[in-house]
C-alpha atoms as a PDB file:
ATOM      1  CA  UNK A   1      12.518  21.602  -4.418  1.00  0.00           C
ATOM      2  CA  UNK A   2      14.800  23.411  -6.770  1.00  0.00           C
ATOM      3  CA  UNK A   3      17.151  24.638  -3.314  1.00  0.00           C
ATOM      4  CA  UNK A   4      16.688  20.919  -2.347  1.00  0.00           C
ATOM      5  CA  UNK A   5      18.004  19.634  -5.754  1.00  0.00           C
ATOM      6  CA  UNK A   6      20.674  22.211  -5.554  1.00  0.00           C
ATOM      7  CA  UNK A   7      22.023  21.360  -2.432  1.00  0.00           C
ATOM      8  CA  UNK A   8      22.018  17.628  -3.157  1.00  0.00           C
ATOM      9  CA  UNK A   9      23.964  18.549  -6.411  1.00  0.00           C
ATOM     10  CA  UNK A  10      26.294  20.674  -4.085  1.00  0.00           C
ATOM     11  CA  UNK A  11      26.910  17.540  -2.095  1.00  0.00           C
ATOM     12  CA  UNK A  12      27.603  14.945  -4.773  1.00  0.00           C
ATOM     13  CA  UNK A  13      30.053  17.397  -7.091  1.00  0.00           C
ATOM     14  CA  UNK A  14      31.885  18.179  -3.209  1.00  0.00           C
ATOM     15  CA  UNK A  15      32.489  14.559  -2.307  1.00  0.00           C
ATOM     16  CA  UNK A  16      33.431  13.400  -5.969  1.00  0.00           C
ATOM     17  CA  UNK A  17      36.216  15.708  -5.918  1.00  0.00           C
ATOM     18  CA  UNK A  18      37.086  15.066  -2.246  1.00  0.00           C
ATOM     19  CA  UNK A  19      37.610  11.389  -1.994  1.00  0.00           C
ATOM     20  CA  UNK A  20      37.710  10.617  -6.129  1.00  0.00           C
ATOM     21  CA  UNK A  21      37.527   6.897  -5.808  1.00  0.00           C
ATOM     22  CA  UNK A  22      39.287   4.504  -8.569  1.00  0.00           C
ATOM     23  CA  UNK A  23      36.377   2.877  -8.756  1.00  0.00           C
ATOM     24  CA  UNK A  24      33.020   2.960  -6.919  1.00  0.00           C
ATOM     25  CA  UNK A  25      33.577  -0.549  -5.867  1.00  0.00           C
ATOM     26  CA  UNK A  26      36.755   0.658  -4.415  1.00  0.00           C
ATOM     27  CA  UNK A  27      34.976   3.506  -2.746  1.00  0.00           C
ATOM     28  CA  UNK A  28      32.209   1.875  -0.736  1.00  0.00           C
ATOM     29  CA  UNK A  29      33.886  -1.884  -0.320  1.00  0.00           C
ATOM     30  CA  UNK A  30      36.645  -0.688   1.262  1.00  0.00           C
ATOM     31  CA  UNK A  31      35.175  -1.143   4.784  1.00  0.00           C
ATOM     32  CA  UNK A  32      34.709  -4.779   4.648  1.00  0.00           C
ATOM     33  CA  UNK A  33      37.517  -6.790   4.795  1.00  0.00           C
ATOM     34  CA  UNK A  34      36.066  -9.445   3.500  1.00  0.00           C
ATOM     35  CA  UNK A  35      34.100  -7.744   0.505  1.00  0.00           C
ATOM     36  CA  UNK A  36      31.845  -5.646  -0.276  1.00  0.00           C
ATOM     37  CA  UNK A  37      28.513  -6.078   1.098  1.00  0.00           C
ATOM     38  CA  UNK A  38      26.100  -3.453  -0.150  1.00  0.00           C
ATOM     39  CA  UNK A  39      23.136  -4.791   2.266  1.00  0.00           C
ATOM     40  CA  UNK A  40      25.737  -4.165   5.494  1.00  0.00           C
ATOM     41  CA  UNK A  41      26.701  -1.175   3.685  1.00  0.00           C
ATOM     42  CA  UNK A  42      22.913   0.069   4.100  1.00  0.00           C
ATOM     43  CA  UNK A  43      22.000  -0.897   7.342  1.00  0.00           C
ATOM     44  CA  UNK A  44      25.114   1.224   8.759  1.00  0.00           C
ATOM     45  CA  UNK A  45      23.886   4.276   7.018  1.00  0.00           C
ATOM     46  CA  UNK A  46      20.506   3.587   8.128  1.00  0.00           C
ATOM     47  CA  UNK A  47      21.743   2.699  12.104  1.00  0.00           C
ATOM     48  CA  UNK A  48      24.637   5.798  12.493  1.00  0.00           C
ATOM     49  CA  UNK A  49      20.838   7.894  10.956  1.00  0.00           C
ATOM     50  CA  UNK A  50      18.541   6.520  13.556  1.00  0.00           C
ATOM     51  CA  UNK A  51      21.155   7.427  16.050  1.00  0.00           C
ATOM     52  CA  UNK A  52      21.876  11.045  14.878  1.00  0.00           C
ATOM     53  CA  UNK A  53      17.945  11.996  13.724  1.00  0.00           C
ATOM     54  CA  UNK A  54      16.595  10.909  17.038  1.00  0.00           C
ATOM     55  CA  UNK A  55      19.134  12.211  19.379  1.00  0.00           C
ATOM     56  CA  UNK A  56      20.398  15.456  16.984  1.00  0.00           C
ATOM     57  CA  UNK A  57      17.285  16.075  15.044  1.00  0.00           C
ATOM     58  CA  UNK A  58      16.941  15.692  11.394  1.00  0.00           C
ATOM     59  CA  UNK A  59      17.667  19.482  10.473  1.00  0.00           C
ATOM     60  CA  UNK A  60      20.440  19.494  12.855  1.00  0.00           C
ATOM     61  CA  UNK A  61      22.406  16.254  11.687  1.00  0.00           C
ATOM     62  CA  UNK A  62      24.751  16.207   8.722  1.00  0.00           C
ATOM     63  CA  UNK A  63      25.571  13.842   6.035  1.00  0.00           C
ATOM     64  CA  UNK A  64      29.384  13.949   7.294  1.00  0.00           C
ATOM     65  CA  UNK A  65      28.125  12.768  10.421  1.00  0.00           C
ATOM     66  CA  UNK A  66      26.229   9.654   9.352  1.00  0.00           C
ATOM     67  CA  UNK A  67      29.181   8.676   7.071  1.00  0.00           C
ATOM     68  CA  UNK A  68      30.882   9.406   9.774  1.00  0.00           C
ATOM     69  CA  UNK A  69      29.095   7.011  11.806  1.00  0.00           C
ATOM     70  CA  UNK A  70      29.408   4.744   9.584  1.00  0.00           C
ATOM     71  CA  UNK A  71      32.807   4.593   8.983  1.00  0.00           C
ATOM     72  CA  UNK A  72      31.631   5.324   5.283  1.00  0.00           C
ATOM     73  CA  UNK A  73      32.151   7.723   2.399  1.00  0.00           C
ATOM     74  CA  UNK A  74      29.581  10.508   0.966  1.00  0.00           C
ATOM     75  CA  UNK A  75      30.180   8.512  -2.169  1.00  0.00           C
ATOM     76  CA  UNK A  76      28.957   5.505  -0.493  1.00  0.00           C
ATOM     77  CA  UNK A  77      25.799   7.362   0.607  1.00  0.00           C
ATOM     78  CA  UNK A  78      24.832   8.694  -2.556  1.00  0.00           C
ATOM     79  CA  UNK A  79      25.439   4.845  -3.867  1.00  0.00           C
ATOM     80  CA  UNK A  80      22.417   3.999  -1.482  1.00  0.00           C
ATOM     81  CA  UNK A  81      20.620   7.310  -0.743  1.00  0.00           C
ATOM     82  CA  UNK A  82      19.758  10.167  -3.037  1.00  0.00           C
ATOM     83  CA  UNK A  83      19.865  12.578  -0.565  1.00  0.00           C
ATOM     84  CA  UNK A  84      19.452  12.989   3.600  1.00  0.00           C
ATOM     85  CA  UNK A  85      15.837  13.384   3.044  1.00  0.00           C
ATOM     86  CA  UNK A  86      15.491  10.195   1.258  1.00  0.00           C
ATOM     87  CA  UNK A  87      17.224   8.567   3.801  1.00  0.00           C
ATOM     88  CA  UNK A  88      14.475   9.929   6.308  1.00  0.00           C
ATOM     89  CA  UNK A  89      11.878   8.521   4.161  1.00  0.00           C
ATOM     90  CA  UNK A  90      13.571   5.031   3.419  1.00  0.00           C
ATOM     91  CA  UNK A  91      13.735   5.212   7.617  1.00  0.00           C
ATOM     92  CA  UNK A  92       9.730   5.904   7.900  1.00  0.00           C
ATOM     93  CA  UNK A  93       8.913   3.149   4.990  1.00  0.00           C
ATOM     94  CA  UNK A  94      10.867   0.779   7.289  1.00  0.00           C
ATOM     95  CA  UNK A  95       8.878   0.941  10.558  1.00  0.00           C
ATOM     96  CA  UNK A  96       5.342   1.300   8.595  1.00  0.00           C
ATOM     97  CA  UNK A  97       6.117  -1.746   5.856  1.00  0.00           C
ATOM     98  CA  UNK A  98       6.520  -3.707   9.095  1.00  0.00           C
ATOM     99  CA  UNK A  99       3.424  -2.697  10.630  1.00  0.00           C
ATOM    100  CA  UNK A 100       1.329  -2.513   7.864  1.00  0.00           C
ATOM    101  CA  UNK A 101       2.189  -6.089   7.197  1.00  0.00           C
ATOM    102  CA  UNK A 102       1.775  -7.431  10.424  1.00  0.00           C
ATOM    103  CA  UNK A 103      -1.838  -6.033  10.894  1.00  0.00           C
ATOM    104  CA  UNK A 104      -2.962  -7.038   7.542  1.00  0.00           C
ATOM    105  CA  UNK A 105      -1.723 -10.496   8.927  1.00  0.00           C
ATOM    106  CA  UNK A 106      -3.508 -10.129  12.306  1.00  0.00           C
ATOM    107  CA  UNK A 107      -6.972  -9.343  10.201  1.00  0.00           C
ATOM    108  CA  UNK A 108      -6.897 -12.260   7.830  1.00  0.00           C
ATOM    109  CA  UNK A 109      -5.555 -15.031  10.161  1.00  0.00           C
ATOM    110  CA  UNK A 110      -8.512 -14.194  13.231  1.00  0.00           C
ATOM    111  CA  UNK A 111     -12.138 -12.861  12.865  1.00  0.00           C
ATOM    112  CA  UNK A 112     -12.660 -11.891  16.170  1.00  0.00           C
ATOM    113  CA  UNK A 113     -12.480  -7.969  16.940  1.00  0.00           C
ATOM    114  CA  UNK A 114     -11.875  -7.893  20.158  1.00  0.00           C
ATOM    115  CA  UNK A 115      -9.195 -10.915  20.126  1.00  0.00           C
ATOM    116  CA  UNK A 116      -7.652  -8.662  16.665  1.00  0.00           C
ATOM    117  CA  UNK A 117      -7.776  -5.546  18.879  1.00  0.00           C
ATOM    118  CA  UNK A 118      -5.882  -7.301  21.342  1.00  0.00           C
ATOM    119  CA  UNK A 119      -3.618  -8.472  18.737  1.00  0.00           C
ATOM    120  CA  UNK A 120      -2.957  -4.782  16.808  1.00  0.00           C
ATOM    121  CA  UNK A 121      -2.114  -3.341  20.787  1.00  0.00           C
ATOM    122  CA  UNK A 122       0.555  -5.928  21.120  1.00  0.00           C
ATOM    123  CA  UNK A 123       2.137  -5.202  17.648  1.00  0.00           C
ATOM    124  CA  UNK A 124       1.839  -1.328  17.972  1.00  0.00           C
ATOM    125  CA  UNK A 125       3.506  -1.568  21.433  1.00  0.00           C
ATOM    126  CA  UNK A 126       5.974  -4.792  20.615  1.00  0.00           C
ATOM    127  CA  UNK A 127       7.242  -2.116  17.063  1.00  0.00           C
ATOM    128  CA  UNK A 128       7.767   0.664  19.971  1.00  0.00           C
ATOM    129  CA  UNK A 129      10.333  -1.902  21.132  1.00  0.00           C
ATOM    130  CA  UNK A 130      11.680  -3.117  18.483  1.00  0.00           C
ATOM    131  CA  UNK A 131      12.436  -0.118  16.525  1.00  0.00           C
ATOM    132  CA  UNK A 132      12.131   2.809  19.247  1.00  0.00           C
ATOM    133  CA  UNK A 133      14.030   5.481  17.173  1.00  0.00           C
ATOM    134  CA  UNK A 134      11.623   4.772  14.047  1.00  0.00           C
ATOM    135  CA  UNK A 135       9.248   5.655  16.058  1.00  0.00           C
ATOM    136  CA  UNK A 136      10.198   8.393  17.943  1.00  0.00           C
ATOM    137  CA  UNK A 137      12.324   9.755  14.186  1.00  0.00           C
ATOM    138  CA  UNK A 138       8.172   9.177  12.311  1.00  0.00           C
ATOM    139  CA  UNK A 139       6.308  11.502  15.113  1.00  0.00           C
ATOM    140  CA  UNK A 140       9.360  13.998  15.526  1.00  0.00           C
ATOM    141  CA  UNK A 141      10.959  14.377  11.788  1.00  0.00           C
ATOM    142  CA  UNK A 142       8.161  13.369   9.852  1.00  0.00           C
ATOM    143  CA  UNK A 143       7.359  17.172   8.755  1.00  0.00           C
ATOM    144  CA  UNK A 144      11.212  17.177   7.045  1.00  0.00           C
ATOM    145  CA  UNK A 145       9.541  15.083   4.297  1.00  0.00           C
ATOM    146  CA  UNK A 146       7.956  16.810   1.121  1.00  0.00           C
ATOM    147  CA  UNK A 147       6.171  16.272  -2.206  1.00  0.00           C
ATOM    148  CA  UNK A 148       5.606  12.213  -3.013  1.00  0.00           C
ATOM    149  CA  UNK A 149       7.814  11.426  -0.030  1.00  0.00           C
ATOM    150  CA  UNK A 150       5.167  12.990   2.364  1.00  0.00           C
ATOM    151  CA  UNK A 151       2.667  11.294   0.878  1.00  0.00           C
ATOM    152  CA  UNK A 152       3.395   8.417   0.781  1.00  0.00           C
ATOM    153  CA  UNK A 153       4.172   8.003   4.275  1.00  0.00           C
ATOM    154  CA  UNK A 154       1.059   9.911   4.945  1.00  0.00           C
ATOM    155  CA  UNK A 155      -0.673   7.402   2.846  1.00  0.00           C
ATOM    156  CA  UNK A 156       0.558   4.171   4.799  1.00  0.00           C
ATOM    157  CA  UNK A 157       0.069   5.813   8.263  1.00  0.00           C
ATOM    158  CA  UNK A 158      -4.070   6.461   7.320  1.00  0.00           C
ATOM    159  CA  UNK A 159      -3.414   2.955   5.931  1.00  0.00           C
ATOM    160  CA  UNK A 160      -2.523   1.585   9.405  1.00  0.00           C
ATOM    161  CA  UNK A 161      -5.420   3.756  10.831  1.00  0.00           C
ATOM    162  CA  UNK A 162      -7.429   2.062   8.750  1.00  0.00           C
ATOM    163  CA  UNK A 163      -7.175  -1.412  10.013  1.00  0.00           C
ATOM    164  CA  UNK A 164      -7.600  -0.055  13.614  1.00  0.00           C
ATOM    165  CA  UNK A 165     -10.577   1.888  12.983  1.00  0.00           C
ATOM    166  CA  UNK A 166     -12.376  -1.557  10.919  1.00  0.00           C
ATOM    167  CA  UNK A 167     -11.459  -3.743  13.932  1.00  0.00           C
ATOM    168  CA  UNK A 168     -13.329  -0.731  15.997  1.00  0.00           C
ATOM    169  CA  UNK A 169     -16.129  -0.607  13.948  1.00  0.00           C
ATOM    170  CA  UNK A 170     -16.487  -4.108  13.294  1.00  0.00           C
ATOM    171  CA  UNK A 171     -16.462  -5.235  17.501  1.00  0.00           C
ATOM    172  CA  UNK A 172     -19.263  -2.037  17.326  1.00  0.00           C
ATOM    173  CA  UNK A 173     -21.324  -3.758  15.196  1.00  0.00           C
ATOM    174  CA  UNK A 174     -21.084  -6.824  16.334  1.00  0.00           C
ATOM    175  CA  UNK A 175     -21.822  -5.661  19.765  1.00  0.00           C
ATOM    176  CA  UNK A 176     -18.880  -6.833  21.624  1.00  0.00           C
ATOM    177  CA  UNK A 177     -17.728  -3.246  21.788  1.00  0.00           C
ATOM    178  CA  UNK A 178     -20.068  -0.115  23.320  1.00  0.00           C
ATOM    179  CA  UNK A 179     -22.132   1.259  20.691  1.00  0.00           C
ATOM    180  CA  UNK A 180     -22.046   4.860  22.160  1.00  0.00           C
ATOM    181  CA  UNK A 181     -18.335   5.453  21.361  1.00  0.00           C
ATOM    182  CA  UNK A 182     -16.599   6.507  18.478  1.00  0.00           C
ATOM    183  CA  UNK A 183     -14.833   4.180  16.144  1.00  0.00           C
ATOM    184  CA  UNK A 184     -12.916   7.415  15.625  1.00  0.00           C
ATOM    185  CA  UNK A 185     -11.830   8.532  19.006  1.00  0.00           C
ATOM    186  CA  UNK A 186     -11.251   5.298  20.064  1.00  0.00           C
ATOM    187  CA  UNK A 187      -8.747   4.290  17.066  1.00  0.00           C
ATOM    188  CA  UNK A 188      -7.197   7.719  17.303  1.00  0.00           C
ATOM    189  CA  UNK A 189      -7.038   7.373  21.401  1.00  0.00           C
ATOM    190  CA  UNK A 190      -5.458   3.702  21.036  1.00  0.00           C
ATOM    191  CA  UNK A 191      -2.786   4.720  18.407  1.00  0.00           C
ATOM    192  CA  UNK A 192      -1.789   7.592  20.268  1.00  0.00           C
ATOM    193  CA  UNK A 193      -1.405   5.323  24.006  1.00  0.00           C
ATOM    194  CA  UNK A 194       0.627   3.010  22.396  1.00  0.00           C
ATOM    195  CA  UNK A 195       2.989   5.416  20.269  1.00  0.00           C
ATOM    196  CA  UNK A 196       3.148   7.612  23.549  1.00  0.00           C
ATOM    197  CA  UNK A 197       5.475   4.379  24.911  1.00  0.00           C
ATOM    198  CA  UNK A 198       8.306   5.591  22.656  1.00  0.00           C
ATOM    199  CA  UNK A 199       9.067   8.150  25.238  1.00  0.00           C
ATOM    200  CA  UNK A 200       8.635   6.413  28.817  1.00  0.00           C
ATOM    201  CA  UNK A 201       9.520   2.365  28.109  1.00  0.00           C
ATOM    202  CA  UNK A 202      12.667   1.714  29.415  1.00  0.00           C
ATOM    203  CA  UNK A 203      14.188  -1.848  28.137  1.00  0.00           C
ATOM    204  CA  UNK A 204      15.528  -2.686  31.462  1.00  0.00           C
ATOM    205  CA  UNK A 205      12.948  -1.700  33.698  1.00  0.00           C
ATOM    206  CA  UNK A 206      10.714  -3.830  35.920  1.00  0.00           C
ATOM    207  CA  UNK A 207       7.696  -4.426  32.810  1.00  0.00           C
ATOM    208  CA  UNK A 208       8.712  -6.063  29.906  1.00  0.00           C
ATOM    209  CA  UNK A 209       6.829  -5.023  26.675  1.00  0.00           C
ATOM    210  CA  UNK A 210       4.524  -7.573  27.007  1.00  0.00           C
ATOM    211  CA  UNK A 211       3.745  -6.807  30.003  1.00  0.00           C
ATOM    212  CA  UNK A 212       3.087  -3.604  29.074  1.00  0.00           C
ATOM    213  CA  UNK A 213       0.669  -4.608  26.364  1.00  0.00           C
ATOM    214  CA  UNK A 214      -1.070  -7.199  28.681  1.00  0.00           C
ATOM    215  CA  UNK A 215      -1.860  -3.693  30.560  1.00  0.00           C
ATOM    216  CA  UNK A 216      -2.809  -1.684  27.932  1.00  0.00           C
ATOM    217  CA  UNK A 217      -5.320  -4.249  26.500  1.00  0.00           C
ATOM    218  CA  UNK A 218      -6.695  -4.853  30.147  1.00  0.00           C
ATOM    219  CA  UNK A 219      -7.528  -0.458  30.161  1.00  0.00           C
ATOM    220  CA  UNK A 220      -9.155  -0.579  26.669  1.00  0.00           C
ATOM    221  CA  UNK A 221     -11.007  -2.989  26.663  1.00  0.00           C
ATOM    222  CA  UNK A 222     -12.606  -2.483  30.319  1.00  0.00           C
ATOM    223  CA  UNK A 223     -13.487   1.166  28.431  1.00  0.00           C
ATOM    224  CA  UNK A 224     -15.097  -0.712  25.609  1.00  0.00           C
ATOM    225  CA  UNK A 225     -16.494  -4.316  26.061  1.00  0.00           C
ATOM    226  CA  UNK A 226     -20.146  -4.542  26.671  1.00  0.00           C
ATOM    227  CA  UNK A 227     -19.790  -7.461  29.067  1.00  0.00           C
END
């Protein structure tokens, strides 16, 4: 933590003497010709990351290279982002608020299990779509993380887990789903099919994501349903 701090002190004294800004409104507006817009100014740090973490690797990118991407300053990085590693974490707390979200939604709004399982397939495999390089950045770069920023992350993925494993358990008790299996294997085997897409879907290929899905629920549940 200390060589962390260090280098994140390093960083911030570098650039303030580098680009010394009139005024930090000056500094990070200057992109927008028609303001500053501190919300745009965000999402490009977060987009030129996702690009450079998934195809460079978190270790291997540099902050110069996601200003960079962003046609931004360090300065306006450290006006967002305390430091590269808190831009990972802001990146994970992204995809999983999402997610979490959705499958709280997908629990309280239908009681059936093996209609919600259907449900929490489609969202696992439609968030594979929709935000690919969270995904692939959360299974690859997830160990960059440390101390509370680990945690919490690791926190909201059991958290997700969770909600799988009481749909499981639930269609097992109710005896729509085969009481011989595992809530456990089964929750851990679903989670890891549809996170597995993030490396084989291709966007323009012949199956759509919901097509996809529609085939994923058809192989689980023939694997679990009683009748």
């Amino acid at each position: 933590m200390a060589e962390e701090a260090a280098s994140t002190a390093a960083e911030k004294a570098e650039a303030a003497a580098a680009e010394a800004p009139a005024s930090r409104t000056a500094e990070t507006g200057w992109r927008w010709s028609d303001g500053y817009d501190p919300q745009r100014t965000r999402r490009e740090i977060v987009d030129s990351a996702l690009q450079l973490f998934e195809r460079e690797g978190f270790d291997r990118t540099t902050l110069k290279q996601i200003v960079a991407g962003a046609n931004l300053t360090k300065g306006a990085f450290y006006h967002h982002f305390r430091s590269k590693e808190d831009l990972l974490w802001q990146i994970q707390n992204e995809y999983l608020d999402t997610q979490l979200e959705s499958a709280r939604r997908i629990l309280e709004e239908d009681s059936d299990p093996v209609e919600q399982l259907r449900s929490l397939i489609r969202l696992s495999l439609a968030g594979v779509s929709t935000y690919r390089a969270h995904v692939a950045i959360f299974y690859q770069e997830r160990r960059h993380l440390t101390g509370d920023r680990l945690r919490s992350v690791t926190e909201k993925r059991d958290a997700l887990e969770a909600l799988f494993r009481e749909v499981v358990q639930r269609g097992i008790d109710a005896g729509a789903f085969r009481r011989e299996m595992s809530d456990r294997v089964i929750t851990f085997g679903i989670i890891g099919m549809c996170a597995s897409a993030f490396q084989w879907f291709n966007p323009g290929g012949s199956l759509g994501i919901e097509e996809v899905a529609d085939q994923f629920c058809e192989l689980v549940l023939v694997g679990l349903l009683t009748e």
